[in-house]
PDB file of N, CA and C in Angstrom:
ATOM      1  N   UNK A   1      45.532 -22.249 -54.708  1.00  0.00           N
ATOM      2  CA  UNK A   1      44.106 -22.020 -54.853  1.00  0.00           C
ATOM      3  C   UNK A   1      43.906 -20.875 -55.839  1.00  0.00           C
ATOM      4  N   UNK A   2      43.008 -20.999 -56.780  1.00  0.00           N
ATOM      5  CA  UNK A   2      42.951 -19.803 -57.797  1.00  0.00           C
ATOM      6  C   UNK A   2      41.849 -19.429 -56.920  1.00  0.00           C
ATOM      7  N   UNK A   3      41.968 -17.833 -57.659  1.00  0.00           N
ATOM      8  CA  UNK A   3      41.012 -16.447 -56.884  1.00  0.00           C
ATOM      9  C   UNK A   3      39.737 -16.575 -56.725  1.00  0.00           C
ATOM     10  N   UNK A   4      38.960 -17.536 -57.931  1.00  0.00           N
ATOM     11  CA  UNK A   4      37.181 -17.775 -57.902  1.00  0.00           C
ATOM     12  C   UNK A   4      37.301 -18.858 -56.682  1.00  0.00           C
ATOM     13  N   UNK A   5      37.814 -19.607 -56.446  1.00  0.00           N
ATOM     14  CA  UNK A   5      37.747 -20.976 -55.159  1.00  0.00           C
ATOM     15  C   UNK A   5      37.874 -19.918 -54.182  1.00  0.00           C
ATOM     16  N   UNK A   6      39.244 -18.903 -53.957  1.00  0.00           N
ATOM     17  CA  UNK A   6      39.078 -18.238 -52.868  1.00  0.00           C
ATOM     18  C   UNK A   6      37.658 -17.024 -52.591  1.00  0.00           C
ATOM     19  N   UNK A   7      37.479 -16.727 -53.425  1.00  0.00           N
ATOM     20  CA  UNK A   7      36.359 -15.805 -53.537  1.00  0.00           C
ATOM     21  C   UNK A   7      35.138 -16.424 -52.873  1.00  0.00           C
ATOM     22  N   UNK A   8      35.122 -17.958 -53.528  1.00  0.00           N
ATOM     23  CA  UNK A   8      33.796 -18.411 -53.040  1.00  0.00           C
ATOM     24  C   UNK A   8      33.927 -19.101 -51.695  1.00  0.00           C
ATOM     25  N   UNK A   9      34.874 -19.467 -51.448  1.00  0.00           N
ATOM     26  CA  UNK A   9      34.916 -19.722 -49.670  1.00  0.00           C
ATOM     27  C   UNK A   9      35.241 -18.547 -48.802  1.00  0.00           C
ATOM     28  N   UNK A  10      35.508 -17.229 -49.303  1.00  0.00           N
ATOM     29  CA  UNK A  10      35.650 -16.405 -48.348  1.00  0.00           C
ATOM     30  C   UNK A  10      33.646 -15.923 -48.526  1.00  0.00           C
ATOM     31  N   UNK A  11      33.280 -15.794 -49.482  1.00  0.00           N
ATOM     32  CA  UNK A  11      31.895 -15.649 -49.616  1.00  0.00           C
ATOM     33  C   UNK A  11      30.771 -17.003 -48.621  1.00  0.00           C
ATOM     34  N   UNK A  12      31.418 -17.855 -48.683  1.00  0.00           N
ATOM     35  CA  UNK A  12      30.790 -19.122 -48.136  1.00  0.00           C
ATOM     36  C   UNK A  12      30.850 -18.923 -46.178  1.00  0.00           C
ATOM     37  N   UNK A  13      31.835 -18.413 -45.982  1.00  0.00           N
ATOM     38  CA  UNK A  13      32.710 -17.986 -44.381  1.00  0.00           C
ATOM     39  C   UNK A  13      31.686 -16.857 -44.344  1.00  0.00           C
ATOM     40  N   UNK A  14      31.525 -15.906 -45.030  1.00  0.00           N
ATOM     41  CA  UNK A  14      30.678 -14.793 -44.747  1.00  0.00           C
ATOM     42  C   UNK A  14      28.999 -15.347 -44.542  1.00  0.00           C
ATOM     43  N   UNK A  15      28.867 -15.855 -45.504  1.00  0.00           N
ATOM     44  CA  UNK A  15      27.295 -16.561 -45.077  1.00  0.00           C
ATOM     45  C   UNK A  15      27.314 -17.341 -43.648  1.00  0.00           C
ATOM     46  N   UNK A  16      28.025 -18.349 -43.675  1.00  0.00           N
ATOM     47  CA  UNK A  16      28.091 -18.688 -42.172  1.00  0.00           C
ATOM     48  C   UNK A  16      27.885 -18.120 -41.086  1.00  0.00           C
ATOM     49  N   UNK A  17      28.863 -17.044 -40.872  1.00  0.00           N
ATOM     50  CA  UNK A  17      29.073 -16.394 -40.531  1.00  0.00           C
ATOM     51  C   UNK A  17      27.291 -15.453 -40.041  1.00  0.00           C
ATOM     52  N   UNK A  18      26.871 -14.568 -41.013  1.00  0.00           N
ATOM     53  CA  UNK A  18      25.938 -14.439 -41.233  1.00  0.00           C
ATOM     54  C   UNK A  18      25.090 -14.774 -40.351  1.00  0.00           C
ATOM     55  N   UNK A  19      24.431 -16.233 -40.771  1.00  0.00           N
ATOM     56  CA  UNK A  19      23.694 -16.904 -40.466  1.00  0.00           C
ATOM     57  C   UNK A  19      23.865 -17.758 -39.291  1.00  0.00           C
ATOM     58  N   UNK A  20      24.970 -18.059 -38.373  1.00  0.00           N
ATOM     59  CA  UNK A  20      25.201 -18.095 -37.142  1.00  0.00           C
ATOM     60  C   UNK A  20      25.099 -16.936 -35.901  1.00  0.00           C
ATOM     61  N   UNK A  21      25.375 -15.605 -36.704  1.00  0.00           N
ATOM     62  CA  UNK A  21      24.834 -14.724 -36.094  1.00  0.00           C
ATOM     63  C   UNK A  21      23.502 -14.224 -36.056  1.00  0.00           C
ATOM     64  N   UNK A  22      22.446 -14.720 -36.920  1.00  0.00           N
ATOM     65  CA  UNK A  22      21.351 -14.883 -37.004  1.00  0.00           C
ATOM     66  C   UNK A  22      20.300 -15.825 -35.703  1.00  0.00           C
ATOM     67  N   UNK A  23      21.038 -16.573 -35.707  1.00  0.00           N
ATOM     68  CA  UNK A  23      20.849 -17.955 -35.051  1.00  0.00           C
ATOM     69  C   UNK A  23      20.797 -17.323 -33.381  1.00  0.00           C
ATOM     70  N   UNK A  24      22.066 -17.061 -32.732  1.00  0.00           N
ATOM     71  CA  UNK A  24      22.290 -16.536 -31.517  1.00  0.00           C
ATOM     72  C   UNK A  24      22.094 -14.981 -31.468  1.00  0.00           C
ATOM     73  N   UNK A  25      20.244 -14.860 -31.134  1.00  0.00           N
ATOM     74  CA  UNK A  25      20.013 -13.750 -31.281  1.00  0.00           C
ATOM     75  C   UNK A  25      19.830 -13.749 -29.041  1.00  0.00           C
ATOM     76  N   UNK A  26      20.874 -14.172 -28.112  1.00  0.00           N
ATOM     77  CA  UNK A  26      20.679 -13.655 -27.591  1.00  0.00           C
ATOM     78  C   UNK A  26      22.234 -12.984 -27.399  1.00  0.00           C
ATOM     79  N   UNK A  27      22.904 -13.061 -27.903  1.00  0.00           N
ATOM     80  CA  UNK A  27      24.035 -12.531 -27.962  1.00  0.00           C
ATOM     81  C   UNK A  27      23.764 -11.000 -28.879  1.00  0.00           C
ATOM     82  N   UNK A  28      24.124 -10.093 -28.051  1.00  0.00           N
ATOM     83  CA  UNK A  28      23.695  -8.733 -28.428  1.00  0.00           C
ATOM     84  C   UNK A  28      24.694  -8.032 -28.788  1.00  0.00           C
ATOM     85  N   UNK A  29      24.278  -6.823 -29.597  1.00  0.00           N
ATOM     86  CA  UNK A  29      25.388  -6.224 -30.820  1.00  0.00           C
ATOM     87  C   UNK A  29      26.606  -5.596 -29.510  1.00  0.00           C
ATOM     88  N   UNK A  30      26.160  -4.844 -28.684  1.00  0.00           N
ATOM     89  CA  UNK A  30      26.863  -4.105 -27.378  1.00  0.00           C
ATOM     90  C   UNK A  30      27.986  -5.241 -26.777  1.00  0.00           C
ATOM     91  N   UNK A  31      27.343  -6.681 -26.683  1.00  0.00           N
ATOM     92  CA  UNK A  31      28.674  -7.639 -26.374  1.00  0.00           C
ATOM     93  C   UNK A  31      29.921  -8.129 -27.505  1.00  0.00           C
ATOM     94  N   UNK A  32      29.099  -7.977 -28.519  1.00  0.00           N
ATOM     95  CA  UNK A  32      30.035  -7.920 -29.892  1.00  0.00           C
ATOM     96  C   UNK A  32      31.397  -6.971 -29.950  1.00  0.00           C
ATOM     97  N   UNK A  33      30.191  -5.635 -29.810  1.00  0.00           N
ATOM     98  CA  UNK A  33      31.596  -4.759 -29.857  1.00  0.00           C
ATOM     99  C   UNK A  33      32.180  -4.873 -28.594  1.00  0.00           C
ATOM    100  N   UNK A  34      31.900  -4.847 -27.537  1.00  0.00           N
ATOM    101  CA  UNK A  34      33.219  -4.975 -26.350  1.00  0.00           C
ATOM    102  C   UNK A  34      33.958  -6.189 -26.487  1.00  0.00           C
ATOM    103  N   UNK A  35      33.636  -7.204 -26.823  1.00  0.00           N
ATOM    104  CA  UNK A  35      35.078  -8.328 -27.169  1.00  0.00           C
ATOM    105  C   UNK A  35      35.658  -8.269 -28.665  1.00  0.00           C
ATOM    106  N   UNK A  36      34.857  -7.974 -29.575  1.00  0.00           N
ATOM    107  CA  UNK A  36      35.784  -7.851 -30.720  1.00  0.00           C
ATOM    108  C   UNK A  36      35.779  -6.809 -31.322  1.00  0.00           C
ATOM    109  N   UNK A  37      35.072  -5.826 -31.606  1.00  0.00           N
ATOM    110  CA  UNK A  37      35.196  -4.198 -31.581  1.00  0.00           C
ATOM    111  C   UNK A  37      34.153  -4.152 -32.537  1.00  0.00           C
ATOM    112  N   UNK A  38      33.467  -5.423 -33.617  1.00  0.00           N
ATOM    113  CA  UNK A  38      32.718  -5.119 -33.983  1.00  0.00           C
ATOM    114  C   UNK A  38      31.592  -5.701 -34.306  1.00  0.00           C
ATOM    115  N   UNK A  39      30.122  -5.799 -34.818  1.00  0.00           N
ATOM    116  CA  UNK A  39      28.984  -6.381 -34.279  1.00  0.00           C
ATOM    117  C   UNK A  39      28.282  -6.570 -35.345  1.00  0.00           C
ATOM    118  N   UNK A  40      27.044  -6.786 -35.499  1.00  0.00           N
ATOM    119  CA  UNK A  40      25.736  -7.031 -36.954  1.00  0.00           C
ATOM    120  C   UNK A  40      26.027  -5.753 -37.322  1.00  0.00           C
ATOM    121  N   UNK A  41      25.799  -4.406 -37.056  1.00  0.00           N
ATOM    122  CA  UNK A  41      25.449  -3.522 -37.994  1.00  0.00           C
ATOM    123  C   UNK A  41      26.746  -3.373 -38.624  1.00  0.00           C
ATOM    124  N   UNK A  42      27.671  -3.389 -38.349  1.00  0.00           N
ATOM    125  CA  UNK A  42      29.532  -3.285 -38.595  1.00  0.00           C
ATOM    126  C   UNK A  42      29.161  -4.316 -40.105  1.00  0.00           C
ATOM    127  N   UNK A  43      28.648  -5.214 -40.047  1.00  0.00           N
ATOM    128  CA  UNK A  43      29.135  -6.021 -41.157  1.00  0.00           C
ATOM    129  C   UNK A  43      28.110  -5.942 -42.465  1.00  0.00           C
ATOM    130  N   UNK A  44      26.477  -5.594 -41.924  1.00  0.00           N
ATOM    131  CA  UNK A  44      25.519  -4.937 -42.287  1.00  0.00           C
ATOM    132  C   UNK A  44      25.811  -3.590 -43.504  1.00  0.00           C
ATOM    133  N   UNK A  45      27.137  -2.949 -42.426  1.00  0.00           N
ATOM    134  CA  UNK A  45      27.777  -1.451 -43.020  1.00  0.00           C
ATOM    135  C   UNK A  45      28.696  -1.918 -43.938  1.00  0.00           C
ATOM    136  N   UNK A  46      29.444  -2.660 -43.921  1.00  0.00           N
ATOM    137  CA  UNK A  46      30.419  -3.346 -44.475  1.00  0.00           C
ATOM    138  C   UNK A  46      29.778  -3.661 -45.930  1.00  0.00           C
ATOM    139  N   UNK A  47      28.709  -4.662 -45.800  1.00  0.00           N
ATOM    140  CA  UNK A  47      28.168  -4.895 -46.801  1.00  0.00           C
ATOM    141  C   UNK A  47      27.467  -3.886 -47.827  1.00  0.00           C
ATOM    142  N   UNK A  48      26.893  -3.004 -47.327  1.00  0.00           N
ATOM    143  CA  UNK A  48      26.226  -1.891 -47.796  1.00  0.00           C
ATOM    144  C   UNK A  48      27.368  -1.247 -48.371  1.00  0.00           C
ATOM    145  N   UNK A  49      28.618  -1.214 -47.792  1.00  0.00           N
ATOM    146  CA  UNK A  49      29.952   0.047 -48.873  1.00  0.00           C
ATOM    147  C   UNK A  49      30.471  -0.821 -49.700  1.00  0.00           C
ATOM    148  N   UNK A  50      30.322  -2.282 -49.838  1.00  0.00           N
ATOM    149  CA  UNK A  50      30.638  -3.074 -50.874  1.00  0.00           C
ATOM    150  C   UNK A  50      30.108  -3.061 -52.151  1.00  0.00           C
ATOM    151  N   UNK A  51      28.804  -3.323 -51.616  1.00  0.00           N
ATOM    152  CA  UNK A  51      28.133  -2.782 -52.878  1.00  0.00           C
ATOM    153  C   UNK A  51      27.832  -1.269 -53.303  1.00  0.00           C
ATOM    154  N   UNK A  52      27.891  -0.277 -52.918  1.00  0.00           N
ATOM    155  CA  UNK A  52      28.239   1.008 -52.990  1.00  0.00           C
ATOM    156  C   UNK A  52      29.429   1.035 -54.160  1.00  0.00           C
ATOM    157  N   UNK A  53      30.545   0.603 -53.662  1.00  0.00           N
ATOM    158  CA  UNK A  53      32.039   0.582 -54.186  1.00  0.00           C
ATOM    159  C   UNK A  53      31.865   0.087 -55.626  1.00  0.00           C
ATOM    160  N   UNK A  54      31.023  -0.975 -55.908  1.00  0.00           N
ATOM    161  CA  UNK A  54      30.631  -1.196 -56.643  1.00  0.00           C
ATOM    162  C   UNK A  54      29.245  -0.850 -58.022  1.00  0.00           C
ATOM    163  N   UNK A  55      29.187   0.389 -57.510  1.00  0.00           N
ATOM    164  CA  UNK A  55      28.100   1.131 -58.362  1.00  0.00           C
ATOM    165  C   UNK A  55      26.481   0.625 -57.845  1.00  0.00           C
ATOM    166  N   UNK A  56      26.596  -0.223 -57.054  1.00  0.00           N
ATOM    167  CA  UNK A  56      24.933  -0.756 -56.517  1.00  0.00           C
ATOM    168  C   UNK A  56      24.792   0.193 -55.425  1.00  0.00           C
ATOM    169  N   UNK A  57      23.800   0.567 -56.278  1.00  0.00           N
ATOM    170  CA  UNK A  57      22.796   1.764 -54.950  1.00  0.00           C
ATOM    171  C   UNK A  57      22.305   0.712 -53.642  1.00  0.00           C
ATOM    172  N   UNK A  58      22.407   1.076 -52.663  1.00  0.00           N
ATOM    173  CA  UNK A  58      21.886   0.055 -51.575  1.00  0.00           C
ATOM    174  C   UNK A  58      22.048   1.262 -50.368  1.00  0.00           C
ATOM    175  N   UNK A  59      20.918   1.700 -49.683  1.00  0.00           N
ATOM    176  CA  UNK A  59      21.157   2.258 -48.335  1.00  0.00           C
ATOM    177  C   UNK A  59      21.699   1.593 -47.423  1.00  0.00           C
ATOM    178  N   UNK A  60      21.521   2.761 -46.259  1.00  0.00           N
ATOM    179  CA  UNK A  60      21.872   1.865 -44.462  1.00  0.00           C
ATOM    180  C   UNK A  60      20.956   1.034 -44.377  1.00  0.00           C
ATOM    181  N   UNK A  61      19.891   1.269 -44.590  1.00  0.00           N
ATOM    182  CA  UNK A  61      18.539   0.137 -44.092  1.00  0.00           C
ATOM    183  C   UNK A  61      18.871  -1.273 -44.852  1.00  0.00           C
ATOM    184  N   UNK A  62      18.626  -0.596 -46.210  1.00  0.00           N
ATOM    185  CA  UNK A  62      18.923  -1.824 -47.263  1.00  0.00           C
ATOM    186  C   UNK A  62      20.218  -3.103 -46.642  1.00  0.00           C
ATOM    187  N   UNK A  63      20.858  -2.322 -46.383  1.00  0.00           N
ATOM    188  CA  UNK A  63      21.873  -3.233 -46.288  1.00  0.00           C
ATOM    189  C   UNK A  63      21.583  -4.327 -44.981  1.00  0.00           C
ATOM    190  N   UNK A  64      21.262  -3.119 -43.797  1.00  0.00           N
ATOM    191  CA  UNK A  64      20.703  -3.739 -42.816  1.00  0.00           C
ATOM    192  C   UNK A  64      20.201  -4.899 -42.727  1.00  0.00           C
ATOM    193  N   UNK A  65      19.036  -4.670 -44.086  1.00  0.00           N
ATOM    194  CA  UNK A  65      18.066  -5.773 -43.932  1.00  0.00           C
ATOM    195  C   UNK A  65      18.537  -6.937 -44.833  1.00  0.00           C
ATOM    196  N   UNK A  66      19.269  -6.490 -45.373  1.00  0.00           N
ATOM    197  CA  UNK A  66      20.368  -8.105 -46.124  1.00  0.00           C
ATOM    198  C   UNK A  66      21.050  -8.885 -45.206  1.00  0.00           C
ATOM    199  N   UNK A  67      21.685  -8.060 -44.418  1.00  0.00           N
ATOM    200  CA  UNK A  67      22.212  -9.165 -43.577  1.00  0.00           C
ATOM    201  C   UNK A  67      21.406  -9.180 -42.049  1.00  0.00           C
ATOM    202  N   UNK A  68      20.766  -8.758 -41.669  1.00  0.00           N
ATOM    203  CA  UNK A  68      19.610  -9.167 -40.730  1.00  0.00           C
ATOM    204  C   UNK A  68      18.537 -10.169 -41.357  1.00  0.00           C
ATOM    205  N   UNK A  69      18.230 -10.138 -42.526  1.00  0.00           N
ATOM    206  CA  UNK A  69      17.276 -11.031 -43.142  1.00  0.00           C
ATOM    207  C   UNK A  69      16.044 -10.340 -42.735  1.00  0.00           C
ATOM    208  N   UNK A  70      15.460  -9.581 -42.327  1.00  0.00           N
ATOM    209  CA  UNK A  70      14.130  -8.687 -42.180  1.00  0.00           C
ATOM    210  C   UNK A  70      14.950  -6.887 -41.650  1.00  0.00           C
ATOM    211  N   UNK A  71      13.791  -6.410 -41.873  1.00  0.00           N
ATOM    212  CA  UNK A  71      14.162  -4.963 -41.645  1.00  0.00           C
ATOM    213  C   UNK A  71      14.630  -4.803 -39.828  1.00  0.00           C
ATOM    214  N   UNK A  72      15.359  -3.895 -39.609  1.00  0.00           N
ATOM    215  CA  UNK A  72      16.229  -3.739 -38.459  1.00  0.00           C
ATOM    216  C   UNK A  72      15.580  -3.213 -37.630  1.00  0.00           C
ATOM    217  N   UNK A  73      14.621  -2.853 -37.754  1.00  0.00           N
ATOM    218  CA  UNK A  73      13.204  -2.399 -36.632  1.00  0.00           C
ATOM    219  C   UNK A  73      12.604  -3.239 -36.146  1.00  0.00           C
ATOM    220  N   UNK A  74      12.243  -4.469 -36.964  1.00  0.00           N
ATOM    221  CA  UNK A  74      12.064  -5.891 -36.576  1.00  0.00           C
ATOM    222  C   UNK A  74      13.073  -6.183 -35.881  1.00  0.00           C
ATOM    223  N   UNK A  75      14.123  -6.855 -36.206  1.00  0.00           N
ATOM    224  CA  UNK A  75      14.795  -7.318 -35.153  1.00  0.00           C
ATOM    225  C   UNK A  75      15.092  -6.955 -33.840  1.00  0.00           C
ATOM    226  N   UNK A  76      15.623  -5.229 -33.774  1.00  0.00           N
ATOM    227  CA  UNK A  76      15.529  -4.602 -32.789  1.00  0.00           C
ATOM    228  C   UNK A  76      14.529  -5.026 -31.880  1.00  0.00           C
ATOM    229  N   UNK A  77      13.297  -4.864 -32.290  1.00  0.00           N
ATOM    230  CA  UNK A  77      12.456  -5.201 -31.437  1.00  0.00           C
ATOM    231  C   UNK A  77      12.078  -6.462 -31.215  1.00  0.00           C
ATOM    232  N   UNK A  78      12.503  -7.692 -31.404  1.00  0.00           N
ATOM    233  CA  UNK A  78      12.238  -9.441 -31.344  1.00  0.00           C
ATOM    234  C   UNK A  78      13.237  -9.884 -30.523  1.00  0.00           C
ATOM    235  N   UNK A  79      14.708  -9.026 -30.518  1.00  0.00           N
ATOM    236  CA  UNK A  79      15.882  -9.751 -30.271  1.00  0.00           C
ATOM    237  C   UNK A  79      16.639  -8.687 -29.470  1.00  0.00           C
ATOM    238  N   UNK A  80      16.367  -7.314 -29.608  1.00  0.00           N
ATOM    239  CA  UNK A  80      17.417  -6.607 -29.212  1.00  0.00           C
ATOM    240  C   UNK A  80      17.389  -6.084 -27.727  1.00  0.00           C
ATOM    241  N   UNK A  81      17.700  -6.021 -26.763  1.00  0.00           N
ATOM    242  CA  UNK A  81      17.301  -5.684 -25.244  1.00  0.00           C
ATOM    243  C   UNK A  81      18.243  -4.534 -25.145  1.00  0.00           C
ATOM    244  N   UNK A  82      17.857  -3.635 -24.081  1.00  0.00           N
ATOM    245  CA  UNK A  82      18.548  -2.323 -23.577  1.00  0.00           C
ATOM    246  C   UNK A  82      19.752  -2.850 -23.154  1.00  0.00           C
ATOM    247  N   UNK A  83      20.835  -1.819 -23.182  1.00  0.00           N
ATOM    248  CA  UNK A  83      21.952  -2.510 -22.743  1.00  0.00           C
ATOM    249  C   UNK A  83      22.264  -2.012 -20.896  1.00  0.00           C
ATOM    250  N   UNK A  84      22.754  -2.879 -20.490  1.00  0.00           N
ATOM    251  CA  UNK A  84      22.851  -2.607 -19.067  1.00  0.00           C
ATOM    252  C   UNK A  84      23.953  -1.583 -18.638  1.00  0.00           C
ATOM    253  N   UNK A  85      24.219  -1.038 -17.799  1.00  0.00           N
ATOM    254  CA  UNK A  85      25.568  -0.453 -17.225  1.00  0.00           C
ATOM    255  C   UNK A  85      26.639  -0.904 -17.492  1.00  0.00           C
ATOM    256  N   UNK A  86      26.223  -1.978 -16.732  1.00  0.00           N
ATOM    257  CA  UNK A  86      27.964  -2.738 -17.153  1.00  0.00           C
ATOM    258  C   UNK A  86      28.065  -2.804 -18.787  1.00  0.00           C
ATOM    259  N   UNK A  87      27.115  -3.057 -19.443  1.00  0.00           N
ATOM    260  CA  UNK A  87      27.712  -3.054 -21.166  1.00  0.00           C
ATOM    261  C   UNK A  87      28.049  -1.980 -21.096  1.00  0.00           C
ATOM    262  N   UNK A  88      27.589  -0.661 -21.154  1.00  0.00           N
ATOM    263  CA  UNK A  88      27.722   0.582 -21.123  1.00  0.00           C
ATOM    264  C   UNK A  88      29.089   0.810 -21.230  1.00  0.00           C
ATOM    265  N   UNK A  89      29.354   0.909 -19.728  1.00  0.00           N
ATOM    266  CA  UNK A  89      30.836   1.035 -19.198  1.00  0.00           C
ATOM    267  C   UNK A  89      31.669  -0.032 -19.661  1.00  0.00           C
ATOM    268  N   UNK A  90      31.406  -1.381 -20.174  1.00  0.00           N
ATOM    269  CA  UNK A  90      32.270  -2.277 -20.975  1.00  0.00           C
ATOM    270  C   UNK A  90      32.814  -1.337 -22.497  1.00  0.00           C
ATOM    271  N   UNK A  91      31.712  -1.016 -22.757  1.00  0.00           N
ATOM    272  CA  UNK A  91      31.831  -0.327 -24.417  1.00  0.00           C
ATOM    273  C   UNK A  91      33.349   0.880 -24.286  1.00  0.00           C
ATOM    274  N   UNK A  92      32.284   1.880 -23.305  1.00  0.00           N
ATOM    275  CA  UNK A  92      33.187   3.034 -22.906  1.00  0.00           C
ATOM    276  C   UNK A  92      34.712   2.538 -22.555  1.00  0.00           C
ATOM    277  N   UNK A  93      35.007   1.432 -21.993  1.00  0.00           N
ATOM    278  CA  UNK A  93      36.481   1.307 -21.793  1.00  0.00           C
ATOM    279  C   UNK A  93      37.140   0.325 -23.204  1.00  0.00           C
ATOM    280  N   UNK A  94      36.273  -0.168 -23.636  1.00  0.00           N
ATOM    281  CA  UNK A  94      36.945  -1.091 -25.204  1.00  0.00           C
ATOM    282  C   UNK A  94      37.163   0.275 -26.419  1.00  0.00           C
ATOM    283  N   UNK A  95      36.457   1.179 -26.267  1.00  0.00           N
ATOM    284  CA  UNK A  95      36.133   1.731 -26.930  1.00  0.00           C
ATOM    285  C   UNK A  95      37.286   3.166 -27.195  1.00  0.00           C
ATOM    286  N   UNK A  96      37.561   3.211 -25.790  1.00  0.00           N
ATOM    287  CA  UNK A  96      38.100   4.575 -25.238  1.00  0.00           C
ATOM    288  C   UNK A  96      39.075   5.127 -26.336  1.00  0.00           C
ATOM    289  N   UNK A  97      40.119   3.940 -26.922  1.00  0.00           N
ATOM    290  CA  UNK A  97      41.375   4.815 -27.700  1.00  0.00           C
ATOM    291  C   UNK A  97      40.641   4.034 -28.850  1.00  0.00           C
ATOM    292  N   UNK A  98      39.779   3.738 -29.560  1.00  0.00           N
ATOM    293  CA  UNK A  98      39.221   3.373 -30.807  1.00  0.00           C
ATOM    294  C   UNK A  98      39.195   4.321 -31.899  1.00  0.00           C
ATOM    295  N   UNK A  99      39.211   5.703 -31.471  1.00  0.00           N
ATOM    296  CA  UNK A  99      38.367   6.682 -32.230  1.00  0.00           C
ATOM    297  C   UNK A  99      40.089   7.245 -32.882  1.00  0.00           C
TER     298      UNK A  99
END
């Protein structure tokens, strides 16, 4: 496979990606990180130091709102619920030797 085919299906996996997490907005960022360590804003951030790395000015928000598709105050508030104890204490023990 030459590098532009791989480029554009690892770019194609990321939209998916994306946009499936878009989709299952009752699956919340707090269950993200306790099974896989990381969640929307992780990739949100991700995206934002990509283009950074790359000389494109883009904030936290900015980025936010690229891969949220509306600003993150919106969503927060449409999709995002308090997290319970048990997430809490899920986080705190996934989390514990992370740092």
């Amino acid at each position: 496979m030459d590098a532009q085919t791989q480029l554009e299906l690892e770019a194609a996996a990321f939209r998916r990606l994306r946009d499936h997490l878009a989709e299952r907005t009752d699956v919340q960022n707090i269950d993200m990180m306790n099974l896989s360590g990381f969640c929307r804003n992780c990739l949100s951030r991700w995206y934002q130091e990509a283009a950074n790395e790359r000389g494109i000015e883009m904030s936290k928000d900015e980025g936010r709102e690229a891969f949220y598709g509306m600003p993150f105050g919106e969503w927060r508030a449409k999709y995002q619920a308090d997290a319970t104890d048990a997430q809490k204490a899920a986080f705190e023990v996934s989390h514990k030797n992370a740092t």
